[in-house]
Protein backbone atom coordinates (compact mmCIF):
# COMPACT_ATOMS: atom_id res chain seq x y z
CA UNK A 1 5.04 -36.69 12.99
CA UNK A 2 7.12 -33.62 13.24
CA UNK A 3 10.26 -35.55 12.00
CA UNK A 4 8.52 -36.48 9.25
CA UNK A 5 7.17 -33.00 8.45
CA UNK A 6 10.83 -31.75 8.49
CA UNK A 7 12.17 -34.71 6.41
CA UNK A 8 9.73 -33.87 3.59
CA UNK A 9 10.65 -30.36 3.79
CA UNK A 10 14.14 -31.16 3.20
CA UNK A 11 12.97 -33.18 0.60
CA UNK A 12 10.68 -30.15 -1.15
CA UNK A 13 13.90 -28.32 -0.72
CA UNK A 14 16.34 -30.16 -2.51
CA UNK A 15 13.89 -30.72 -5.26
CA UNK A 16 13.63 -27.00 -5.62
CA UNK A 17 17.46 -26.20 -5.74
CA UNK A 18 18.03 -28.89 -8.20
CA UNK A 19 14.76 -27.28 -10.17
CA UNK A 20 17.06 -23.73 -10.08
CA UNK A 21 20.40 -25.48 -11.29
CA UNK A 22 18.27 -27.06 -14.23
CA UNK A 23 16.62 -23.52 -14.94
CA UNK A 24 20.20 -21.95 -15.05
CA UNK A 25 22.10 -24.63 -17.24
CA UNK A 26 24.12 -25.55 -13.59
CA UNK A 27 25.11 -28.94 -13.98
CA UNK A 28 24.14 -30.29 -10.57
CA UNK A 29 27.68 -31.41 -9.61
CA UNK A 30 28.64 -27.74 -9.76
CA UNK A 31 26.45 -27.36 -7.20
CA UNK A 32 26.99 -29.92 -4.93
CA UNK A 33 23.02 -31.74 -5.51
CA UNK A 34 24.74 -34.93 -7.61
CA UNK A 35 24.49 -36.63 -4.12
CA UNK A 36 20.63 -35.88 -3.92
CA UNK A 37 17.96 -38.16 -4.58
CA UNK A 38 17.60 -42.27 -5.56
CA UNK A 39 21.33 -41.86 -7.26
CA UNK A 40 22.66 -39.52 -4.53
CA UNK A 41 24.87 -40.29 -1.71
CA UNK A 42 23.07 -38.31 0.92
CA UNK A 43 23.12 -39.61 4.38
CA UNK A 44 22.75 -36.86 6.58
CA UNK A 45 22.34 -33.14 7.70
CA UNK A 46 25.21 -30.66 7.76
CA UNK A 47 25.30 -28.55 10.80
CA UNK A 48 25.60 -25.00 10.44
CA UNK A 49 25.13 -21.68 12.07
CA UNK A 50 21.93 -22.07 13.98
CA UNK A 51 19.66 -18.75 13.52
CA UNK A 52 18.46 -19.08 17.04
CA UNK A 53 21.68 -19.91 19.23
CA UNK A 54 20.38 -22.37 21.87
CA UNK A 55 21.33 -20.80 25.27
CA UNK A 56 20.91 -17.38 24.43
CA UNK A 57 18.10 -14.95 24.55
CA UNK A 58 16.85 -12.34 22.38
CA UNK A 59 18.51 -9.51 23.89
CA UNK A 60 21.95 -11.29 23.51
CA UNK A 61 21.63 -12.26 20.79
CA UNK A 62 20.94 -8.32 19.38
CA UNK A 63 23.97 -7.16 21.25
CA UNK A 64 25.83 -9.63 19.51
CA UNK A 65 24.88 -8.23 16.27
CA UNK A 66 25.90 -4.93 17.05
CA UNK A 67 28.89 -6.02 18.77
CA UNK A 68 29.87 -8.15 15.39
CA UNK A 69 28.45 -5.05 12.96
CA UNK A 70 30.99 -2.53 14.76
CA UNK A 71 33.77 -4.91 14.40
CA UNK A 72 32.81 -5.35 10.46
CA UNK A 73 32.73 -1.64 10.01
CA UNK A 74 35.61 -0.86 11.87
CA UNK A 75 37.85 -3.26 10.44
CA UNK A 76 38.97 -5.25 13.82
CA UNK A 77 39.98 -8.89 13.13
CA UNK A 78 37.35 -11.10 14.14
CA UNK A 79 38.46 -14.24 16.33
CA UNK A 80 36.77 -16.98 18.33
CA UNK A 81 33.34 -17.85 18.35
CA UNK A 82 30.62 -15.05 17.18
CA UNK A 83 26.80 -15.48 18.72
CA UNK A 84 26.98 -19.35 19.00
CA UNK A 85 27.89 -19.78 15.61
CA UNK A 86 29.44 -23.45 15.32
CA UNK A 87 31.98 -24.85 13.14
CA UNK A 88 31.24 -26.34 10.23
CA UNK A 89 31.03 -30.05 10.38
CA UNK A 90 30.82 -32.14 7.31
CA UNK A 91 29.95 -36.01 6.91
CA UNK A 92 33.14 -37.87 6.02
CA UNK A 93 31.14 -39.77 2.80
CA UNK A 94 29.69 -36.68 1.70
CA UNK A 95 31.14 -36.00 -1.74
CA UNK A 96 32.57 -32.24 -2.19
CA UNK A 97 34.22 -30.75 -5.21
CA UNK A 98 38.22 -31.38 -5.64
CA UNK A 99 38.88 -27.43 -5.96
CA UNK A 100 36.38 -24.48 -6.37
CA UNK A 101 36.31 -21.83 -9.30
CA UNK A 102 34.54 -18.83 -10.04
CA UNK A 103 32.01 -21.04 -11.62
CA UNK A 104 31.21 -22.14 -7.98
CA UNK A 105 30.79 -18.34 -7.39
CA UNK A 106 28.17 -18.03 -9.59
CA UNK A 107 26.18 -20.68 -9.28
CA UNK A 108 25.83 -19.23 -5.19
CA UNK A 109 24.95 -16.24 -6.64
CA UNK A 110 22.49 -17.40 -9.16
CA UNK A 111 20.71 -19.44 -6.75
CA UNK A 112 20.57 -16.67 -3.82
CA UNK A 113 18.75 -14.47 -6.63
CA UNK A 114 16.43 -17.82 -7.79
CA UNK A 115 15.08 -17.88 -4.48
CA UNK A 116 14.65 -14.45 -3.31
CA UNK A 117 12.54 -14.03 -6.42
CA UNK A 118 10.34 -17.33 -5.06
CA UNK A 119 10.37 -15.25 -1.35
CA UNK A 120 9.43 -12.32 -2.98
CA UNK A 121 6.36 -14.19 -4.74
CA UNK A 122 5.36 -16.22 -1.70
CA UNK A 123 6.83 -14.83 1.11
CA UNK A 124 8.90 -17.36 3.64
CA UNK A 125 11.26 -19.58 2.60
CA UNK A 126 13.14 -20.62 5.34
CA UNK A 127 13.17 -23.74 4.32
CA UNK A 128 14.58 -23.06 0.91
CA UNK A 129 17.42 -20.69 2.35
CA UNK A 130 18.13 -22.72 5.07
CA UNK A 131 18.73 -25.61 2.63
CA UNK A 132 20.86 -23.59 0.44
CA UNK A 133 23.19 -22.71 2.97
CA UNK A 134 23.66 -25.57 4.13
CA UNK A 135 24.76 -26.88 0.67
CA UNK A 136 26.96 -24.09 -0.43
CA UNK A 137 28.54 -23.27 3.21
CA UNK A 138 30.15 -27.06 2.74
CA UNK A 139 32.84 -25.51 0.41
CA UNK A 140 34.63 -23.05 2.57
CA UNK A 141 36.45 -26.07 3.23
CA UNK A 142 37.70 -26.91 -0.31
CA UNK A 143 40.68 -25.78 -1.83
CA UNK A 144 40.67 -22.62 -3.91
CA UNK A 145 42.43 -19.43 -4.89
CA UNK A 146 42.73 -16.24 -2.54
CA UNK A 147 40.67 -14.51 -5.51
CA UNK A 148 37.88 -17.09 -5.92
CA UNK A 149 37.45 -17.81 -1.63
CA UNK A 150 37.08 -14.33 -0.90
CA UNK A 151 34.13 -14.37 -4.01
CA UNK A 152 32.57 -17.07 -2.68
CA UNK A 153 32.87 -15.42 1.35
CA UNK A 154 31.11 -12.69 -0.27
CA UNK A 155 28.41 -14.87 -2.26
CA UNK A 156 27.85 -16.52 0.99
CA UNK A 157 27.63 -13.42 3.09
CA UNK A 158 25.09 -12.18 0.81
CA UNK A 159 23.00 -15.76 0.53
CA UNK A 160 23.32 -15.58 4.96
CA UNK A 161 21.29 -12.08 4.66
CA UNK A 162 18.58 -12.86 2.76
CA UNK A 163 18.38 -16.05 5.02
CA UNK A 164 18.47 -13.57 8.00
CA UNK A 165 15.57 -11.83 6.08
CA UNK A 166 13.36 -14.77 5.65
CA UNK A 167 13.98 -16.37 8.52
CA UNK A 168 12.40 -13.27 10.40
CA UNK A 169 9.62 -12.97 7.48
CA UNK A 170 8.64 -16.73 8.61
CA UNK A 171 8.27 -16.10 12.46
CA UNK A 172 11.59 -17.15 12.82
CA UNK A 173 14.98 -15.12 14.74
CA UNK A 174 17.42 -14.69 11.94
CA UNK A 175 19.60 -12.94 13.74
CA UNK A 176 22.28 -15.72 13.82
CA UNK A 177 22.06 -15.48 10.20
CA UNK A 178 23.09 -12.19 9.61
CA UNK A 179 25.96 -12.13 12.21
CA UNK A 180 27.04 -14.89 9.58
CA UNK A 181 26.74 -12.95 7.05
CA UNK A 182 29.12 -10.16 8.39
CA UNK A 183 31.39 -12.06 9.78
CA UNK A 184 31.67 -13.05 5.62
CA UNK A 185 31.39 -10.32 3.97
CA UNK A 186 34.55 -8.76 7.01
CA UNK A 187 36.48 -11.78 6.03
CA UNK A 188 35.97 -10.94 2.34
CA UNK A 189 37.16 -7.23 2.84
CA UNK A 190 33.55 -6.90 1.34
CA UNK A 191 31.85 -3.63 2.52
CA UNK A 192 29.32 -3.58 0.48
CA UNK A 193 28.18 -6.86 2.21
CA UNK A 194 28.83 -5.24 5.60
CA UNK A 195 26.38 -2.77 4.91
CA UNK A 196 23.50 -4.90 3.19
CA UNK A 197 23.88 -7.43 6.01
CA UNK A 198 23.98 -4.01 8.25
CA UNK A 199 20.93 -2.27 6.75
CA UNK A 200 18.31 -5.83 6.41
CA UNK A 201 19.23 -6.88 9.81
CA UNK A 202 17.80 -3.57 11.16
CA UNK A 203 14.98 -3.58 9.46
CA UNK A 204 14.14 -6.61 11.28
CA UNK A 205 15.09 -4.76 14.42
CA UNK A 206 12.85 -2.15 13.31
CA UNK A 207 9.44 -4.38 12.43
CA UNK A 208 10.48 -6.47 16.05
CA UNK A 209 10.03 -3.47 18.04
CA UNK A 210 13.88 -2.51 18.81
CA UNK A 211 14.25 0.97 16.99
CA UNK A 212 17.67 1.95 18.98
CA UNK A 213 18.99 -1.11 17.82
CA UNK A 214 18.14 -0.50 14.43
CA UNK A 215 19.50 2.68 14.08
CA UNK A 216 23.01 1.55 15.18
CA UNK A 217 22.88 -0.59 12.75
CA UNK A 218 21.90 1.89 10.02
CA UNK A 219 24.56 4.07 11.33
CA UNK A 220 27.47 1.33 11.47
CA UNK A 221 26.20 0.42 7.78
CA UNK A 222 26.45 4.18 6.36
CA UNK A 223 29.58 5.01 7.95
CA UNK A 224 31.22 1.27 6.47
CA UNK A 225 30.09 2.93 2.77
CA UNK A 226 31.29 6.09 3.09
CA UNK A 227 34.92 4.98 4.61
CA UNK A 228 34.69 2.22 1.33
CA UNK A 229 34.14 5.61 -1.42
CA UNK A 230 37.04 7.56 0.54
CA UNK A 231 39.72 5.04 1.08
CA UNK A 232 40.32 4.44 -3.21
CA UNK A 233 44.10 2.94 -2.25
CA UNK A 234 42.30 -0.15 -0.53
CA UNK A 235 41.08 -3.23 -2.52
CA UNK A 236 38.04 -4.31 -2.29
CA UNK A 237 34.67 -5.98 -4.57
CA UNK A 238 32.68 -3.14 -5.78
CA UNK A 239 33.88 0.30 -7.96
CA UNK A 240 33.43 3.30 -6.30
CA UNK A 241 30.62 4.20 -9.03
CA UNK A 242 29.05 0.79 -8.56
CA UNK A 243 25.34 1.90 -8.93
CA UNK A 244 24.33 -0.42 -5.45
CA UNK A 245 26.03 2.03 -3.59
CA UNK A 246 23.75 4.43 -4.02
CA UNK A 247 20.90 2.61 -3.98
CA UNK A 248 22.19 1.05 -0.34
CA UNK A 249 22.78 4.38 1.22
CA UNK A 250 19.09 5.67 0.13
CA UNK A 251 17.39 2.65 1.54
CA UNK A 252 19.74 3.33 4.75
CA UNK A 253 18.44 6.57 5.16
CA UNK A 254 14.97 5.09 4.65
CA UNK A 255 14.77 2.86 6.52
CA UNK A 256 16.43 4.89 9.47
CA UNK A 257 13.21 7.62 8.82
CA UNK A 258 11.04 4.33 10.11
CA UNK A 259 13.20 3.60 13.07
CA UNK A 260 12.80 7.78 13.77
CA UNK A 261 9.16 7.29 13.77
CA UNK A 262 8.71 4.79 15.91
CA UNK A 263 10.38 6.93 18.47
CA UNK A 264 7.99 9.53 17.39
CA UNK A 265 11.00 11.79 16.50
CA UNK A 266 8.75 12.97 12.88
CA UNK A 267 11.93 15.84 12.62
CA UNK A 268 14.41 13.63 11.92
CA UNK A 269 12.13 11.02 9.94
CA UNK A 270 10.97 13.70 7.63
CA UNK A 271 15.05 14.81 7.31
CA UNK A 272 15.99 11.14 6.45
CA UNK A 273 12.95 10.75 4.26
CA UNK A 274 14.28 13.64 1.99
CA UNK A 275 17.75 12.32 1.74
CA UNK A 276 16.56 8.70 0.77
CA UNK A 277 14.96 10.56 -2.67
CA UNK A 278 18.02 12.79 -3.10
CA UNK A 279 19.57 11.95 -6.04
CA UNK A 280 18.76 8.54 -6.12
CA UNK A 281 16.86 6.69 -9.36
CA UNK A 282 15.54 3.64 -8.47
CA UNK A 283 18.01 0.42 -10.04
CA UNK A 284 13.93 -1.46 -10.44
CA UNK A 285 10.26 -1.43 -10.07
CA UNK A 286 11.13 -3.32 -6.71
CA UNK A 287 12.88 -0.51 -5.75
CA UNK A 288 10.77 2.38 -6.44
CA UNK A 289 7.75 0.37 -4.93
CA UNK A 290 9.80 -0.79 -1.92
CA UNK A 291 10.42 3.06 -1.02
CA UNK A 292 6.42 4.00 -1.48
CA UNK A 293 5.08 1.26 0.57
CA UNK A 294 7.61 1.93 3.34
CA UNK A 295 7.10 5.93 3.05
CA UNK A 296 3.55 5.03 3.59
CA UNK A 297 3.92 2.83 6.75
CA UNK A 298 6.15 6.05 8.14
CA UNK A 299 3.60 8.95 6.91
CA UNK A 300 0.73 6.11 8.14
CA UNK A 301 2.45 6.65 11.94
CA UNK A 302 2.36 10.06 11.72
CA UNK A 303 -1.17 10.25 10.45
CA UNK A 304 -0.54 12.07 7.59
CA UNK A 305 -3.16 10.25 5.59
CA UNK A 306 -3.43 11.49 2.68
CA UNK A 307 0.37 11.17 2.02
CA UNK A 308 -0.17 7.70 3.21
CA UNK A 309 -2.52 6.49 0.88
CA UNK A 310 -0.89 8.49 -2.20
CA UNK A 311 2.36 6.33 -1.59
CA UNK A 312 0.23 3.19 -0.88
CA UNK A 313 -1.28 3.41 -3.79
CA UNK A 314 1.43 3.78 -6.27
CA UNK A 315 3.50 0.68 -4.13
CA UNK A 316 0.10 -1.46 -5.10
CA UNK A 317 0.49 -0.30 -8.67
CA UNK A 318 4.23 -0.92 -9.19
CA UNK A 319 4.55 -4.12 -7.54
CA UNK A 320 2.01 -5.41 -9.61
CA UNK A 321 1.82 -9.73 -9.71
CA UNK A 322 5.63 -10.07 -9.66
CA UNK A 323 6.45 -9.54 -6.35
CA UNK A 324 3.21 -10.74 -4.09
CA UNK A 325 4.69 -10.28 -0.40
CA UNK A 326 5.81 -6.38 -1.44
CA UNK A 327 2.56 -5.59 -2.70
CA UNK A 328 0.16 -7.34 0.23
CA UNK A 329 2.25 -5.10 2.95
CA UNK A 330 1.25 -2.10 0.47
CA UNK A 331 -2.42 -2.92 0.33
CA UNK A 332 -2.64 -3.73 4.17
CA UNK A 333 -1.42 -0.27 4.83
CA UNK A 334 -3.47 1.41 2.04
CA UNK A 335 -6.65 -0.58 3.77
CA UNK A 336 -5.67 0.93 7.09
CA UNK A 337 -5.89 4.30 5.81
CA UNK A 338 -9.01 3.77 4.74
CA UNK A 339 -10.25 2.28 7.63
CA UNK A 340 -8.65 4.91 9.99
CA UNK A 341 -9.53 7.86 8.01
CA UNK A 342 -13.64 6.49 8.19
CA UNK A 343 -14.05 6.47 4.49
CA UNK A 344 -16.45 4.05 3.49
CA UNK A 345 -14.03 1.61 1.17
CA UNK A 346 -12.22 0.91 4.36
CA UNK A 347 -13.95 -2.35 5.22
CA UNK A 348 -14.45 -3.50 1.77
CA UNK A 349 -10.30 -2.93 1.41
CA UNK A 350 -9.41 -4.48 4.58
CA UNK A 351 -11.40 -7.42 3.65
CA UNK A 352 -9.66 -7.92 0.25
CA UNK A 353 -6.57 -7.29 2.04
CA UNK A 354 -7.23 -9.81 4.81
CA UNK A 355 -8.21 -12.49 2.45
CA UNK A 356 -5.40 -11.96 0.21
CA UNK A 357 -2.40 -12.21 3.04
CA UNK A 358 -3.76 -15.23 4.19
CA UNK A 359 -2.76 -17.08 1.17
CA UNK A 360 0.90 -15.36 1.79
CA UNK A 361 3.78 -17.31 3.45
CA UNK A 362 4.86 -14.46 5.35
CA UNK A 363 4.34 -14.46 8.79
CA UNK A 364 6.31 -10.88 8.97
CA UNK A 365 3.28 -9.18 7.32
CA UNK A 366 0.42 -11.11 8.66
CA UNK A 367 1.66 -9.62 12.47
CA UNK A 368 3.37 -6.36 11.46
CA UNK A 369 -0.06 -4.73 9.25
CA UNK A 370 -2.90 -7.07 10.09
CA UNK A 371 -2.67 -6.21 14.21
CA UNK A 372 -2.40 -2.48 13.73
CA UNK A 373 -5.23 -3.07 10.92
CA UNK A 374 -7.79 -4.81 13.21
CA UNK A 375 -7.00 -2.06 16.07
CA UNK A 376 -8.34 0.38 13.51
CA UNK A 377 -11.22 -1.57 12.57
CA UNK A 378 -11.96 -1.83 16.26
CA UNK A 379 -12.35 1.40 16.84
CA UNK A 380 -15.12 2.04 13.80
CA UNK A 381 -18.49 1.53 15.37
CA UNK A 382 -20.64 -1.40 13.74
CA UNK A 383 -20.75 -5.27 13.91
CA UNK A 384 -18.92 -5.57 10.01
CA UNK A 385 -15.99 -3.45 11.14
CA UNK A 386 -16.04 -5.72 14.44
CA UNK A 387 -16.28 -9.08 12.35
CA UNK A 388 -13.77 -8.20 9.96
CA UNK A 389 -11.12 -6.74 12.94
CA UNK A 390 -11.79 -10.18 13.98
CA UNK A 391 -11.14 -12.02 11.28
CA UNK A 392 -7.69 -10.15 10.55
CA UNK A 393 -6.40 -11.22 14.61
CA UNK A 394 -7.12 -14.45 13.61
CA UNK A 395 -5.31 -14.58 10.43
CA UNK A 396 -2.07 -12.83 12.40
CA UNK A 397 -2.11 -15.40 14.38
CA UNK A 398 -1.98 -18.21 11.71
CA UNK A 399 1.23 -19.69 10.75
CA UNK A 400 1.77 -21.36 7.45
């Protein structure tokens, strides 16, 4: 049953990528899907980089990120196998293109933006991005110009991190993936890459519970984008007044403040809080939203409730219907304000809350704002607080 389960998966997968290439004018051969469906010549899977290593266990597997993060950032040639990645291996009757152009390129990147707009709606995705990576990791192996294989290394780097990022946001370890990723973006003399790999795998490292970890990675991620804006003499794939930078470095410093205060160091939180808003305009709504829900999770820690629910608030309001997952975590946390400052909406918000999530893909949210939810609504007195505390431990515990 289970092998059937995963073949129609696949199946839903495919159907979706080929949906994307049709949305963006891609003819399908561009991007290697001719060989999919009644027509296709598809026979097989294509291994690739596993997110969860067989053999290995968590704590390995973290070192090797940092281990593979400090290389990226300080520039040491990378060599021999990385965190039980494997090496590609490709079906002899599996039809690839004769030579790759920057077309290629962009057809990577438009699909890595397709579908982190459908995990940003739903939430999960693994599926999707696992898929995709597949597909698209195949062409490493076809001839191409220096110019247009260090484009696509960098496409792919940045499609392997928001794998890493919905791999964890479905219950899953994406660690693997984003050890891909800068192994990529190195290769690509991409530090821009480096750093985005950098900063979204420790904010998994921060919602798992390893704030250390996290901050390393932070650290490692600043330090690659500074050394990028000093050293002008030294190619590389983004300007020196590419507007990302910016917008990288604040949500570094951000999401470092949430790593301080899980250690309960509210000094430096605060300090990194302040430096995340300084001089920075948000590049979207995502953005600006993005940095009030997760200012509300950190003032939320510290109890500071009314800042809490101001910056809850206004992430509900800006996310609005376009990005679902971003604005659930908001309303979660402005529920749990509610609830732990005894106001009276508390339940009636946590319910909404509750019932909305569960429709959500995301098993990242469901654990990381329902379980710290129902402790709060545990400790209200009353059998509706107790019902509905209930109700969101059960939900947590669901997987979609």
């Amino acid at each position: 049953m289970s092998e059937i389960v995963a073949g129609r998966r696949r199946v839903e997968s495919h159907q979706v990528l080929v949906r994307i290439a049709e949305s963006y004018d891609i003819p399908r051969e561009l991007m290697g899907l001719s060989w999919w469906g009644p027509g296709g010549t598809y026979c097989g899977e294509v291994p690739v980089a596993q997110p969860s290593p067989t053999g290995e266990d968590e704590d390995v597997r973290r070192r090797t990120l940092i281990a593979t993060t400090t290389v990226a950032a300080f520039g040491q040639v990378m060599q021999g196998r990385l965190g039980g990645l494997t090496e590609l291996a490709l079906p002899a009757d599996q039809p690839l293109p004769l030579r790759l152009g920057m077309a290629h390129v962009h057809a990577v990147r438009a699909v890595t933006e397709q579908l982190r707009g459908v995990a940003r709606q739903f939430g999960g995705q693994a599926d999707l991005f696992g898929t995709a990576a597949r597909l698209y990791t195949r062409w490493l192996k076809v001839p191409a110009s220096e110019v247009v294989t260090v484009h696509l290394q960098a496409a792919l780097a940045e499609l392997y991190t928001e794998a890493g990022w919905v791999y964890h946001d479905s219950g899953m370890d994406g660690t693997g993936c984003f050890t891909r990723a800068l192994r990529l973006a190195h290769e690509a003399g991409d530090d821009f890459g480096v750093a985005n790999a950098a900063r979204q795998a420790g904010q998994t490292l921060v919602r798992s519970g390893h704030p250390n970890d996290a901050l390393k990675c932070f650290q490692l991620g600043q330090f690659v984008l500074t050394r990028y804006q000093a050293d002008t003499a030294r190619p590389a794939l983004v300007r020196a007044d590419d507007s990302r930078i910016r917008t990288l470095t604040a949500w570094l410093n951000q999401h470092s403040a949430a790593a301080y205060a899980l250690l309960d160091r509210a000094e430096e939180a605060q300090r990194c809080l302040a430096e995340a808003r300084e001089g920075w305009t948000p590049r979207d709504t995502y953005d600006r939203a993005g940095m009030d829900s997760t200012t509300a999770v950190i003032q939320l820690d510290f109890g500071r409730f009314d800042l809490a629910e101001s910056f809850a608030a206004s992430a509900v309001r800006t996310f609005g219907e376009g990005h679902r997952r971003g604005r659930m975590r908001a309303e979660l946390a402005l529920a749990e304000v509610h609830v732990r400052a005894g106001e009276p909406r508390g339940l009636t918000l946590a319910r909404q809350a509750i019932e909305a999530v569960s429709t959500l893909q995301s098993v990242a949210v469901r654990r990381e704002r329902l379980v710290p939810l129902a402790t709060a609504l545990e400790a209200r007195p009353g059998h509706d607080a107790k019902e509905i505390a209930r109700l969101a431990r059960q939900v947590a515990a669901t997987r979609m």
